[in-house]
PDB file of N, CA and C in Angstrom:
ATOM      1  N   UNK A   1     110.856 136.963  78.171  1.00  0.00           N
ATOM      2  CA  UNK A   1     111.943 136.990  77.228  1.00  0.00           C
ATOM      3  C   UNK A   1     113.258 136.775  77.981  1.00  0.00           C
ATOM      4  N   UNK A   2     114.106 135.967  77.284  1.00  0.00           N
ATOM      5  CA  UNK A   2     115.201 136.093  77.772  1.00  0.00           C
ATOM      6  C   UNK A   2     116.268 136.887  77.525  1.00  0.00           C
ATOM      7  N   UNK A   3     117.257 136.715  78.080  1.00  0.00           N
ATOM      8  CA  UNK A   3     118.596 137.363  77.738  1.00  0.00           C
ATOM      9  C   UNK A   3     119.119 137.386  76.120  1.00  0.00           C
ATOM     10  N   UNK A   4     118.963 135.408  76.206  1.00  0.00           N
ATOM     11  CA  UNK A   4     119.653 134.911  74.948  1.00  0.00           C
ATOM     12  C   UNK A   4     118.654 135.422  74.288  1.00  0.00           C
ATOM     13  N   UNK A   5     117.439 135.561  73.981  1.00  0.00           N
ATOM     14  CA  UNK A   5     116.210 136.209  73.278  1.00  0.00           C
ATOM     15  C   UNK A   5     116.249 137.550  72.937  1.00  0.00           C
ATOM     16  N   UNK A   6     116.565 138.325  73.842  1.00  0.00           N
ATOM     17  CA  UNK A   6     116.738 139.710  73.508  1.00  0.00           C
ATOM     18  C   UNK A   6     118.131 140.178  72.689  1.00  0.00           C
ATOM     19  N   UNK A   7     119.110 139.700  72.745  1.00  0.00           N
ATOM     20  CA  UNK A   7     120.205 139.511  72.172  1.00  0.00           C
ATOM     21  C   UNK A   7     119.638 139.320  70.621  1.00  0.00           C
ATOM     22  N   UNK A   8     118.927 138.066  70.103  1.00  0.00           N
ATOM     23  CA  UNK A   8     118.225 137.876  68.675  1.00  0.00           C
ATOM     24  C   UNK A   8     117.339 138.453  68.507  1.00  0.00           C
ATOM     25  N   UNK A   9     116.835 139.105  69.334  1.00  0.00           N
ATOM     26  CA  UNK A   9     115.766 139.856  68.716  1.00  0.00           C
ATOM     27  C   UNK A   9     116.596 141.182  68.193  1.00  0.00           C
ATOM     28  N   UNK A  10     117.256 141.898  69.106  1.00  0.00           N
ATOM     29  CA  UNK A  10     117.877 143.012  68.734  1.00  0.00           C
ATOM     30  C   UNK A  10     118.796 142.925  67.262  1.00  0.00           C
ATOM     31  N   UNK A  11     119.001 141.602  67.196  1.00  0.00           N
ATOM     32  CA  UNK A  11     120.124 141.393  66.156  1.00  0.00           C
ATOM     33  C   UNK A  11     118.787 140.853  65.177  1.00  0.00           C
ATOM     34  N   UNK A  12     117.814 140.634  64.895  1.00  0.00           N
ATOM     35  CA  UNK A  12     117.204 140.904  64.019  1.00  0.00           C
ATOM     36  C   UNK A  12     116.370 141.922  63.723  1.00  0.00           C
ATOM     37  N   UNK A  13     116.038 142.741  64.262  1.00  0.00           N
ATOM     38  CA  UNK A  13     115.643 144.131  63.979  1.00  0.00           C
ATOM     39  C   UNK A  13     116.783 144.861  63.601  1.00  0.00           C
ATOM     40  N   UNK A  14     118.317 145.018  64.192  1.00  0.00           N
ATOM     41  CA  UNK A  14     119.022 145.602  63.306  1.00  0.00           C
ATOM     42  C   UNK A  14     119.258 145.555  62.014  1.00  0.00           C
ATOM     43  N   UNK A  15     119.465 143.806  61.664  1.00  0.00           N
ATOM     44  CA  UNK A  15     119.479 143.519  60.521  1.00  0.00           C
ATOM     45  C   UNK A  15     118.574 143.894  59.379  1.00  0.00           C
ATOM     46  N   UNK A  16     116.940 144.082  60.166  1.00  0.00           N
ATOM     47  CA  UNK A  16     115.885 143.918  59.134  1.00  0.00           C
ATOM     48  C   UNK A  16     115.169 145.724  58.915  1.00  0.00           C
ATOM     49  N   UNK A  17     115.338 146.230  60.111  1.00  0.00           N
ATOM     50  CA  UNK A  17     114.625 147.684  60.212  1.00  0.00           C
ATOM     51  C   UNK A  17     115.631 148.527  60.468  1.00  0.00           C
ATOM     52  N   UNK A  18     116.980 148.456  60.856  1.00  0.00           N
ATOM     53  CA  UNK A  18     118.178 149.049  61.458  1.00  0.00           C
ATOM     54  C   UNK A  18     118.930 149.457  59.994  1.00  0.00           C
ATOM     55  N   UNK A  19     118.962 148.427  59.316  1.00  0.00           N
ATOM     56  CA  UNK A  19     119.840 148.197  58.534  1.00  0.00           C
ATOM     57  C   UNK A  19     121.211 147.348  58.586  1.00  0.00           C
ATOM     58  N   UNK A  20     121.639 148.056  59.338  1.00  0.00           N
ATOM     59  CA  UNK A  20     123.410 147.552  60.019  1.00  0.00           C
ATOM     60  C   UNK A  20     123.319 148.185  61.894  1.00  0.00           C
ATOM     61  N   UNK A  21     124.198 147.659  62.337  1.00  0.00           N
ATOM     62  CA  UNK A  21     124.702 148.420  63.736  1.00  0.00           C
ATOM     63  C   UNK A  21     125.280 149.809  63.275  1.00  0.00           C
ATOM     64  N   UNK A  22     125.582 150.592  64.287  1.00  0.00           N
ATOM     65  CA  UNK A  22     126.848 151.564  64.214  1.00  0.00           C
ATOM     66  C   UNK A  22     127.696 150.844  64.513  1.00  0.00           C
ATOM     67  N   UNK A  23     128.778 151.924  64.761  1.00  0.00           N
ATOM     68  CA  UNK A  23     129.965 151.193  64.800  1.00  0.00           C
ATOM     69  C   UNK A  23     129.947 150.876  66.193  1.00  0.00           C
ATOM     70  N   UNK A  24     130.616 150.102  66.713  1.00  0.00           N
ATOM     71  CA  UNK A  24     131.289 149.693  68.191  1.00  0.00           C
ATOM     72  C   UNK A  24     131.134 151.173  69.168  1.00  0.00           C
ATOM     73  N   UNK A  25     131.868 152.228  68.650  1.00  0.00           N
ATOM     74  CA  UNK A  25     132.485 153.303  69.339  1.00  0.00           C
ATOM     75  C   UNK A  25     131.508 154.100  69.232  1.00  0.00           C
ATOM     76  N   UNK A  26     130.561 154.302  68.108  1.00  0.00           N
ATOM     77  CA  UNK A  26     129.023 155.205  68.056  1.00  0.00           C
ATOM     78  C   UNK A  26     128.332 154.443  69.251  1.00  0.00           C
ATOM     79  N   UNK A  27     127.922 153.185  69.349  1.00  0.00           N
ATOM     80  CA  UNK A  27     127.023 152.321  70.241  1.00  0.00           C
ATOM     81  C   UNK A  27     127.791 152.834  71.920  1.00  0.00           C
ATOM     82  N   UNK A  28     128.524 152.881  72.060  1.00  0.00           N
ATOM     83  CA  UNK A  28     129.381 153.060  73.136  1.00  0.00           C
ATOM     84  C   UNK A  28     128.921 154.999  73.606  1.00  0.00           C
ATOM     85  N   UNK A  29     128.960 155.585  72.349  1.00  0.00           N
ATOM     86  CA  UNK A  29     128.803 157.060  72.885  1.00  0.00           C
ATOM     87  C   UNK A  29     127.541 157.239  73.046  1.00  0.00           C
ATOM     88  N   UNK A  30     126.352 156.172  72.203  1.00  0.00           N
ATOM     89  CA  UNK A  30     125.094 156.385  72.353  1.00  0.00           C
ATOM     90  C   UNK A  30     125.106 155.592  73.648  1.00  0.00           C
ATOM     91  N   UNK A  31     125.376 154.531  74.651  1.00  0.00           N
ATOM     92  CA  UNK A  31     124.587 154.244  75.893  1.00  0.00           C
ATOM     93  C   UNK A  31     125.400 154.980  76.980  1.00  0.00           C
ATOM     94  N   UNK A  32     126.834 156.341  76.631  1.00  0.00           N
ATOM     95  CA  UNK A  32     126.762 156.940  77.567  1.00  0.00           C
ATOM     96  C   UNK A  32     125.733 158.162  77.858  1.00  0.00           C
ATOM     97  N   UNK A  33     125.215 158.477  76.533  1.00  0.00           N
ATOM     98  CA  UNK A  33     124.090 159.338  76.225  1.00  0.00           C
ATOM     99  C   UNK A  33     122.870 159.061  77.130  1.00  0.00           C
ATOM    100  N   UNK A  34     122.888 157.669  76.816  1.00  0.00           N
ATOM    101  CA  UNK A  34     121.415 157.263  77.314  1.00  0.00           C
ATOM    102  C   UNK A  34     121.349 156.912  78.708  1.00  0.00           C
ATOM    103  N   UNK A  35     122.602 156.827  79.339  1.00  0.00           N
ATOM    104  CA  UNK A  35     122.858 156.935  80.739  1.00  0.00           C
ATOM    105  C   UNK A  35     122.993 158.049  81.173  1.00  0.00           C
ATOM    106  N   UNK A  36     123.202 159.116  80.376  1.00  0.00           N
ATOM    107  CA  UNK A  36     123.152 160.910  81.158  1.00  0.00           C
ATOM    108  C   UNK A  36     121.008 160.902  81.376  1.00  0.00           C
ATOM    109  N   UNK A  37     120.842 160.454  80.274  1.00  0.00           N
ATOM    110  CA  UNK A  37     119.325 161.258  79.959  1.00  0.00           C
ATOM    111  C   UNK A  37     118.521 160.080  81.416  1.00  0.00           C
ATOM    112  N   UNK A  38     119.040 158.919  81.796  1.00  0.00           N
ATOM    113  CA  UNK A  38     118.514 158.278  83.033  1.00  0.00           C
ATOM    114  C   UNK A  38     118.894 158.853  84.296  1.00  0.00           C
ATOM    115  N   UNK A  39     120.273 159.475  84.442  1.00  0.00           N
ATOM    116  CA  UNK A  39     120.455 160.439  85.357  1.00  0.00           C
ATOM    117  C   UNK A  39     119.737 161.362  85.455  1.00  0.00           C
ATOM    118  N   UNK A  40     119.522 162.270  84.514  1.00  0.00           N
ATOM    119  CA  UNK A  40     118.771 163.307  84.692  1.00  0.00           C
ATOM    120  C   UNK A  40     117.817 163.448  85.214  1.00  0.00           C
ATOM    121  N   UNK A  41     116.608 162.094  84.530  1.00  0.00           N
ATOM    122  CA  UNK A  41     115.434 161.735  85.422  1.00  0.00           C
ATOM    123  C   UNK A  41     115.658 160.962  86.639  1.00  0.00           C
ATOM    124  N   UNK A  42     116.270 160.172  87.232  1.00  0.00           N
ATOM    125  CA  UNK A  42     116.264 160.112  88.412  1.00  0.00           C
ATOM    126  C   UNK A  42     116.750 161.234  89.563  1.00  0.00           C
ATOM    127  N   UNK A  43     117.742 162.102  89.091  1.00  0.00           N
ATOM    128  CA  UNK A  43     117.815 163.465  89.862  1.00  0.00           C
ATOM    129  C   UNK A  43     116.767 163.812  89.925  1.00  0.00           C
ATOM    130  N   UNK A  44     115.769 164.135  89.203  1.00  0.00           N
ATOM    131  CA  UNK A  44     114.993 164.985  89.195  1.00  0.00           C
ATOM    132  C   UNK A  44     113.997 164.668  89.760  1.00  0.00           C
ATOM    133  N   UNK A  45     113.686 163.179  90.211  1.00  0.00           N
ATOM    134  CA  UNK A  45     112.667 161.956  90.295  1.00  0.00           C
ATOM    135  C   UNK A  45     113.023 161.741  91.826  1.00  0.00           C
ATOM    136  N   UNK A  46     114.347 161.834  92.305  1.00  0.00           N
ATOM    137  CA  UNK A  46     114.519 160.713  93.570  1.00  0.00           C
ATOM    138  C   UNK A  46     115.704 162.416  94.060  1.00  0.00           C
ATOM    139  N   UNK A  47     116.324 162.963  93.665  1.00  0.00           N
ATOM    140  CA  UNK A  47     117.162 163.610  93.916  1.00  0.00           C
ATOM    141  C   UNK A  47     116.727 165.072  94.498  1.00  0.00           C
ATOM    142  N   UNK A  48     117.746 166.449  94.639  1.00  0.00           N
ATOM    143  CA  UNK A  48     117.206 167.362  94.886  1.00  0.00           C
ATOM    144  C   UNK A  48     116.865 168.168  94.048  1.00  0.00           C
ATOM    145  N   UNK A  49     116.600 167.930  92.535  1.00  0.00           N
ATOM    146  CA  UNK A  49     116.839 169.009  91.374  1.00  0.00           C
ATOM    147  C   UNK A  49     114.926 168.662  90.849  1.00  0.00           C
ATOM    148  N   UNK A  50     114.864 169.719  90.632  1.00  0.00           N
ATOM    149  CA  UNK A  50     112.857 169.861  89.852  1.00  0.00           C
ATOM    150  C   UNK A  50     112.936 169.441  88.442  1.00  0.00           C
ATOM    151  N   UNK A  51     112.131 169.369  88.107  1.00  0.00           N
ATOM    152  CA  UNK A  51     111.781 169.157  86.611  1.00  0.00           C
ATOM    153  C   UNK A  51     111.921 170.189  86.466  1.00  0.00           C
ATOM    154  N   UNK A  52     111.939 170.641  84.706  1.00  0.00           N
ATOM    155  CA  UNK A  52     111.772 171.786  83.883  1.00  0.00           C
ATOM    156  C   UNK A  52     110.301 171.497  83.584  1.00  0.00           C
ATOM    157  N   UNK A  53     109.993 172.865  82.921  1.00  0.00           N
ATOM    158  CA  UNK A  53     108.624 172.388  81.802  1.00  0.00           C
ATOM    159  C   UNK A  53     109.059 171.475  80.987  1.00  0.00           C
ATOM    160  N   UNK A  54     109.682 171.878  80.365  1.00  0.00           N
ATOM    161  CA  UNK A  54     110.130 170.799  79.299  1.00  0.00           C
ATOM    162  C   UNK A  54     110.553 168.718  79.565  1.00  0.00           C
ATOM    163  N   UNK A  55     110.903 168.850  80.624  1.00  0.00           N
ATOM    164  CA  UNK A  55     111.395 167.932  81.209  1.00  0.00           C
ATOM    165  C   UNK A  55     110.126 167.008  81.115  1.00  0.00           C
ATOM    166  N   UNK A  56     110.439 165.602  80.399  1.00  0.00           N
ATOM    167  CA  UNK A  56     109.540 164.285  80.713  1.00  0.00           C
ATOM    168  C   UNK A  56     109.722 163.832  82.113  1.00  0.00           C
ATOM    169  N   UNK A  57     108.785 163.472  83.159  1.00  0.00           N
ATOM    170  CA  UNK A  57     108.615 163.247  84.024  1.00  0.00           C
ATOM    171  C   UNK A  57     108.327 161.580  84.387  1.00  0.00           C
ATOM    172  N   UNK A  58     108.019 160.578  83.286  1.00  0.00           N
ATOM    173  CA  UNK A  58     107.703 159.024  83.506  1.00  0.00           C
ATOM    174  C   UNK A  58     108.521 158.830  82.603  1.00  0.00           C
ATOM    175  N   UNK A  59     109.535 158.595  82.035  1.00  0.00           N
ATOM    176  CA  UNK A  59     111.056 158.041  81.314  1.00  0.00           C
ATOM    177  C   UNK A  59     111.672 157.135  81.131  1.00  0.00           C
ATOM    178  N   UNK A  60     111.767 157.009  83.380  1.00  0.00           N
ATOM    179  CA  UNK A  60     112.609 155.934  83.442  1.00  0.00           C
ATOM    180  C   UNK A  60     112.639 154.600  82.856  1.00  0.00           C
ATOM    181  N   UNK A  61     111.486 153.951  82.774  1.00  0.00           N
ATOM    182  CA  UNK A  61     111.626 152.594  82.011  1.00  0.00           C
ATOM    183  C   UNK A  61     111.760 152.807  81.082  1.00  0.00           C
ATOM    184  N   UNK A  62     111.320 153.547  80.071  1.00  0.00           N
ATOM    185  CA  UNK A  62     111.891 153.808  79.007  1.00  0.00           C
ATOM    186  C   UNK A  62     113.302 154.386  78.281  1.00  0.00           C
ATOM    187  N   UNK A  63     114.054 154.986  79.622  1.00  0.00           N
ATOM    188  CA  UNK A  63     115.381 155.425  79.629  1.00  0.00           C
ATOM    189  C   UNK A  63     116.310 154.089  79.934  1.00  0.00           C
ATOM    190  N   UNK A  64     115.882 153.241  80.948  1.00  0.00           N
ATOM    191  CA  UNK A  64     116.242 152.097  81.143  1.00  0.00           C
ATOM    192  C   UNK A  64     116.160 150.903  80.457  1.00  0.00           C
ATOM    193  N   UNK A  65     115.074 150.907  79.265  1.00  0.00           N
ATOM    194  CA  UNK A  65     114.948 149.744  77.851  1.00  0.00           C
ATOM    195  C   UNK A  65     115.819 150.667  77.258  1.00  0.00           C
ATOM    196  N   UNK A  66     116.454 151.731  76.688  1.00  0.00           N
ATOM    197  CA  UNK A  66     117.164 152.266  75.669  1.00  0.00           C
ATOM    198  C   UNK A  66     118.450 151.394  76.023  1.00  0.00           C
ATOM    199  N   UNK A  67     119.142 152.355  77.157  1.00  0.00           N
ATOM    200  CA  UNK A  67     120.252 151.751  78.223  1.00  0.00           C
ATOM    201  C   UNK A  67     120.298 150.260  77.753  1.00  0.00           C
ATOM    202  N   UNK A  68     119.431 149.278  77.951  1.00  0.00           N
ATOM    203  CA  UNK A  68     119.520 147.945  77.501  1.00  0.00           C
ATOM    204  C   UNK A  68     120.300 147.167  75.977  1.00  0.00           C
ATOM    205  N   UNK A  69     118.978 148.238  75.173  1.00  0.00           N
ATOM    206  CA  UNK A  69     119.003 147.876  73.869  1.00  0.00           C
ATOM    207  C   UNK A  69     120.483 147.627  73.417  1.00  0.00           C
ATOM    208  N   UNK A  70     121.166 149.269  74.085  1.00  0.00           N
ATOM    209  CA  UNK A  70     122.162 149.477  73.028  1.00  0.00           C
ATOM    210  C   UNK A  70     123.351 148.802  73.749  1.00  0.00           C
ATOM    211  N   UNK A  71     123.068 148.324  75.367  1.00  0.00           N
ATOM    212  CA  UNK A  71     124.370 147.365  75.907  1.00  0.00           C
ATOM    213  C   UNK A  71     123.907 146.076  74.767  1.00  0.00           C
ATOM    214  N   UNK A  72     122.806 145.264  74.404  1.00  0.00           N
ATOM    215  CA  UNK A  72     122.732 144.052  73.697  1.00  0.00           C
ATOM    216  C   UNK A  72     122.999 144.388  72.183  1.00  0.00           C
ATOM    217  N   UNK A  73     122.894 145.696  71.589  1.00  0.00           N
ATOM    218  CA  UNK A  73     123.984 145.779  70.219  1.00  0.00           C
ATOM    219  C   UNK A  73     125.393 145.306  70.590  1.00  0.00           C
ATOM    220  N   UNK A  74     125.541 146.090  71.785  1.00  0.00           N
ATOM    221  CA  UNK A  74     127.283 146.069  71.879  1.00  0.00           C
ATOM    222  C   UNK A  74     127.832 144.386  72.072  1.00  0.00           C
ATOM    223  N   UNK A  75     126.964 144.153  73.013  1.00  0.00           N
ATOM    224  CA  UNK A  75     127.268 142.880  73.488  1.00  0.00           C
ATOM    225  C   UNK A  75     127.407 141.931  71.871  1.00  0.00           C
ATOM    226  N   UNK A  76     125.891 141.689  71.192  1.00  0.00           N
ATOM    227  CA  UNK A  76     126.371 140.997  69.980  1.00  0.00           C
ATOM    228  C   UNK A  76     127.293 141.606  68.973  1.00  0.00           C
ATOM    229  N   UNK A  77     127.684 142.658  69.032  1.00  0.00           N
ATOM    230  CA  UNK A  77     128.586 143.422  67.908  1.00  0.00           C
ATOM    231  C   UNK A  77     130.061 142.612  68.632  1.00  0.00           C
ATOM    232  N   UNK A  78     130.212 142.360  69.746  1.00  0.00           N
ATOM    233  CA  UNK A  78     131.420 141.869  70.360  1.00  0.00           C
ATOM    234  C   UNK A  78     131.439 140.765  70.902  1.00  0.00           C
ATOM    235  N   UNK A  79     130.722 139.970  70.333  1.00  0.00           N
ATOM    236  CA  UNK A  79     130.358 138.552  70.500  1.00  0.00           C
ATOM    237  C   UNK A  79     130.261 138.088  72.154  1.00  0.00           C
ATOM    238  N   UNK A  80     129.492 138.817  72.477  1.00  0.00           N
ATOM    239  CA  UNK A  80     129.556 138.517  74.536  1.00  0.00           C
ATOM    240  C   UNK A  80     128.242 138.529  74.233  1.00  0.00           C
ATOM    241  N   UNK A  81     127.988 136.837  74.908  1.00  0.00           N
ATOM    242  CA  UNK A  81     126.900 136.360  75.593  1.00  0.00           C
ATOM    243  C   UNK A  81     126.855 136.600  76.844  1.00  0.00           C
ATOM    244  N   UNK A  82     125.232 137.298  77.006  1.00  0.00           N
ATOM    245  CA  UNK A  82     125.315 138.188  78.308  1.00  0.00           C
ATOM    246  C   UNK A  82     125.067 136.903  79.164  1.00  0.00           C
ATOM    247  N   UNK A  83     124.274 136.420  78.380  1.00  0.00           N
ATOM    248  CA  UNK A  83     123.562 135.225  79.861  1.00  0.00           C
ATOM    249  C   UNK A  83     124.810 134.629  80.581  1.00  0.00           C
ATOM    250  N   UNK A  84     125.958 134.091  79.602  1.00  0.00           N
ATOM    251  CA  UNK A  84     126.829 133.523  80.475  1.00  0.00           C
ATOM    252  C   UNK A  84     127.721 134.392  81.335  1.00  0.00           C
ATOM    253  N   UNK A  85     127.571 136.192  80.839  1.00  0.00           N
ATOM    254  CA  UNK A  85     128.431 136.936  81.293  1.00  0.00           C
ATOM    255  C   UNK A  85     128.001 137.279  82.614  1.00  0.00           C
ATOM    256  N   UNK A  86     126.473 137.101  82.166  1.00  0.00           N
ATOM    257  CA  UNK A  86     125.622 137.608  83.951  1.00  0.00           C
ATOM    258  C   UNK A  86     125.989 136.235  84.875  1.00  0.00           C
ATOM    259  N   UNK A  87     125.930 135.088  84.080  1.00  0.00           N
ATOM    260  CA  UNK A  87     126.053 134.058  85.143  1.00  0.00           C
ATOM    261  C   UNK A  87     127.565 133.741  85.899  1.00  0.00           C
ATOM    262  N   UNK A  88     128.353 134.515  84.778  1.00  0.00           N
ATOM    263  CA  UNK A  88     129.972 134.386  85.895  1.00  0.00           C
ATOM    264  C   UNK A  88     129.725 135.902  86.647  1.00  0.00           C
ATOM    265  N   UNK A  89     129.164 136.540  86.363  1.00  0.00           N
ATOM    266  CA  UNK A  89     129.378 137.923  87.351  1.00  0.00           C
ATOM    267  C   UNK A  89     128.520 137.985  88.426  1.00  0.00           C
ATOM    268  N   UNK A  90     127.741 136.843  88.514  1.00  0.00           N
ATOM    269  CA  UNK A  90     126.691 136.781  89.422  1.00  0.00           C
ATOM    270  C   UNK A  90     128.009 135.300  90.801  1.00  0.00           C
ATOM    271  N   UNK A  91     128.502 134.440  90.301  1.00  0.00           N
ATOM    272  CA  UNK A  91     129.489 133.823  90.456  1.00  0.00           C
ATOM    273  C   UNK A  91     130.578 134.864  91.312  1.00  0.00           C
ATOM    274  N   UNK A  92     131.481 135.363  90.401  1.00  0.00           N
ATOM    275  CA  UNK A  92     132.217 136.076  91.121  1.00  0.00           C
ATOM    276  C   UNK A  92     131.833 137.318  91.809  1.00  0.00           C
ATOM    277  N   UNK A  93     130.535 137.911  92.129  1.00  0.00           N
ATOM    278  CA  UNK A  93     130.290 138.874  93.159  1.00  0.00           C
ATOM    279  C   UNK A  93     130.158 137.860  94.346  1.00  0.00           C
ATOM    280  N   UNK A  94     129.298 136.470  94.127  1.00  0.00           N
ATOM    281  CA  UNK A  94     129.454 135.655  95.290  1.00  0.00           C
ATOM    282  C   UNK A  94     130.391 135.013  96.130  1.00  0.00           C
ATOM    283  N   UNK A  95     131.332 134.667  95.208  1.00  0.00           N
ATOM    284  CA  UNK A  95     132.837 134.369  95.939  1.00  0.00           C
ATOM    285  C   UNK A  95     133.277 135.138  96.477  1.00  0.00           C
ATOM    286  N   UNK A  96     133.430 137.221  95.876  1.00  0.00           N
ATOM    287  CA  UNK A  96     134.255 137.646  96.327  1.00  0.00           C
ATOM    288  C   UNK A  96     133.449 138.105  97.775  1.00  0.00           C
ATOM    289  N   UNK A  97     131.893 139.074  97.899  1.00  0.00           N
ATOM    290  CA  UNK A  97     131.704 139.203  98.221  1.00  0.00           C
ATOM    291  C   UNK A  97     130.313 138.768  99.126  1.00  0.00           C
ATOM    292  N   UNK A  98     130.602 137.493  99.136  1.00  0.00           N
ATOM    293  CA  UNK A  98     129.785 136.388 100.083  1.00  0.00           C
ATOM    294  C   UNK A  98     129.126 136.800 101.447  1.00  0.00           C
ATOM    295  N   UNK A  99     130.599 137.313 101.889  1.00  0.00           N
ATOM    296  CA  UNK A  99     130.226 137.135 103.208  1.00  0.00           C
ATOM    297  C   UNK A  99     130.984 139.075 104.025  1.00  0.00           C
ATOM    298  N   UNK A 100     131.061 139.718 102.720  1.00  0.00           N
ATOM    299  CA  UNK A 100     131.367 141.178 103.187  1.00  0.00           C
ATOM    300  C   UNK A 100     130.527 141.729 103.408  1.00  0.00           C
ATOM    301  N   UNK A 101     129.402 141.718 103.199  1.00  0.00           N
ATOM    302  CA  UNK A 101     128.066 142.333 102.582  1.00  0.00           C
ATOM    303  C   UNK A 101     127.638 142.677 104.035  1.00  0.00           C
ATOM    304  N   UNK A 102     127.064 141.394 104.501  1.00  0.00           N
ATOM    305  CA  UNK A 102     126.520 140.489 105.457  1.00  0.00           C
ATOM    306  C   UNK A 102     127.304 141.270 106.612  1.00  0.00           C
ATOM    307  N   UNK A 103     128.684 141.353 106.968  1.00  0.00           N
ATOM    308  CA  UNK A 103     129.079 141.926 108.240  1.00  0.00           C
ATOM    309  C   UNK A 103     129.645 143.626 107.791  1.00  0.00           C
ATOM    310  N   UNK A 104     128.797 144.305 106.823  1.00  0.00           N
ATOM    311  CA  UNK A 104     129.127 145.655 107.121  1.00  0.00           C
ATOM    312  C   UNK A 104     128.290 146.553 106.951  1.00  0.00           C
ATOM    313  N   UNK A 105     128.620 146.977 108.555  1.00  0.00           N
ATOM    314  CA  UNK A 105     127.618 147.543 109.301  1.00  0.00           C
ATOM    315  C   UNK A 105     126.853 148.300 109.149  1.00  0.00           C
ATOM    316  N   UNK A 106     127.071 149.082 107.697  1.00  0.00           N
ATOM    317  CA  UNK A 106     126.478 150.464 107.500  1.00  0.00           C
ATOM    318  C   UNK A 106     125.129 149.668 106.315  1.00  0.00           C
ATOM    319  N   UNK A 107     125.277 148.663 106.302  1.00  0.00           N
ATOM    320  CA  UNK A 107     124.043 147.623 105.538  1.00  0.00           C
ATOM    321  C   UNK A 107     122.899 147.226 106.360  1.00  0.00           C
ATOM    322  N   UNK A 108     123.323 147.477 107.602  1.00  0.00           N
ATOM    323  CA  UNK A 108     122.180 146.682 108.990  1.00  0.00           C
ATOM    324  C   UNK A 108     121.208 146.990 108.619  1.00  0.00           C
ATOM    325  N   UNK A 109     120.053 146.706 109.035  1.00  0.00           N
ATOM    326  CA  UNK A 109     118.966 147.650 109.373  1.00  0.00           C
ATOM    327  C   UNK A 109     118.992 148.251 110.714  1.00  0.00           C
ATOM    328  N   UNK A 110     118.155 149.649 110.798  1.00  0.00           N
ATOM    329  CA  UNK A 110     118.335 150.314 112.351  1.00  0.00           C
ATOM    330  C   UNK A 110     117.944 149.002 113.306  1.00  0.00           C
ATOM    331  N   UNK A 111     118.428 149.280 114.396  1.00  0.00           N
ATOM    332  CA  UNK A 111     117.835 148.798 115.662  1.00  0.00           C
ATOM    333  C   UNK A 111     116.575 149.292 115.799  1.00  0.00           C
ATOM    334  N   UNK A 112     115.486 148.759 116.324  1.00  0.00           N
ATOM    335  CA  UNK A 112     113.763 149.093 116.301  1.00  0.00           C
ATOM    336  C   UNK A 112     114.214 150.251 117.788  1.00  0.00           C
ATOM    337  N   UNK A 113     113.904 151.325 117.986  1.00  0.00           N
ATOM    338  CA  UNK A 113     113.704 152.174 118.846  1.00  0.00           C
ATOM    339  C   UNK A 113     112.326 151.680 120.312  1.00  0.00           C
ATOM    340  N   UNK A 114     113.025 152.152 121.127  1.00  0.00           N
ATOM    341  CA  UNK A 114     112.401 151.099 122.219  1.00  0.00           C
ATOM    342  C   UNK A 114     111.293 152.504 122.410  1.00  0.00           C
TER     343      UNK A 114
END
């Protein structure tokens, strides 16, 4: 699937099973939501904090398709085509940072230990 694909798909399931979008500013408070509940599991996953009982433990992709969904409401609710948005931001990380990346140092890999 693509970008431009997922974009119509989302915009026809809203239309057909959704009903309507929320508003702009609901969609906005729901993917900071859905970016706390991906934090949580990766703390808990990669970080120093345990699960609860309660706590789902396999999430992440599924915390990470939510995260998606509701950036491609926003995106078609505000008429931004991601594909071209990924393809200038993929553009200007390369111009700006081409060649920073590459000479800083804390990116190296170790030296192999003799």
């Amino acid at each position: 699937m693509t970008i431009q694909q997922a974009q119509q798909d989302v915009d026809q399931w809203i239309k057909t099973v959704g009903v309507r979008y929320f508003s702009e500013l609901t969609n906005m408070t729901i993917l900071t939501e859905e970016i706390g509940e991906l934090a949580r599991i990766m703390a808990r996953t990669y970080g120093d904090q345990s699960f609860k009982e309660n706590d789902k433990k396999d999430g992440i992709a599924d915390e990470m398709a939510d995260i998606l969904w509701v950036l491609l409401c926003l995106a078609n609710q505000t008429g931004v085509d991601l594909t071209k948005a990924l393809a200038d931001n993929f553009e200007k990380k390369t111009s700006r940072d081409g060649h920073r990346h590459g000479q800083n140092e804390k990116l190296k890999p170790p030296s192999p230990k003799d």
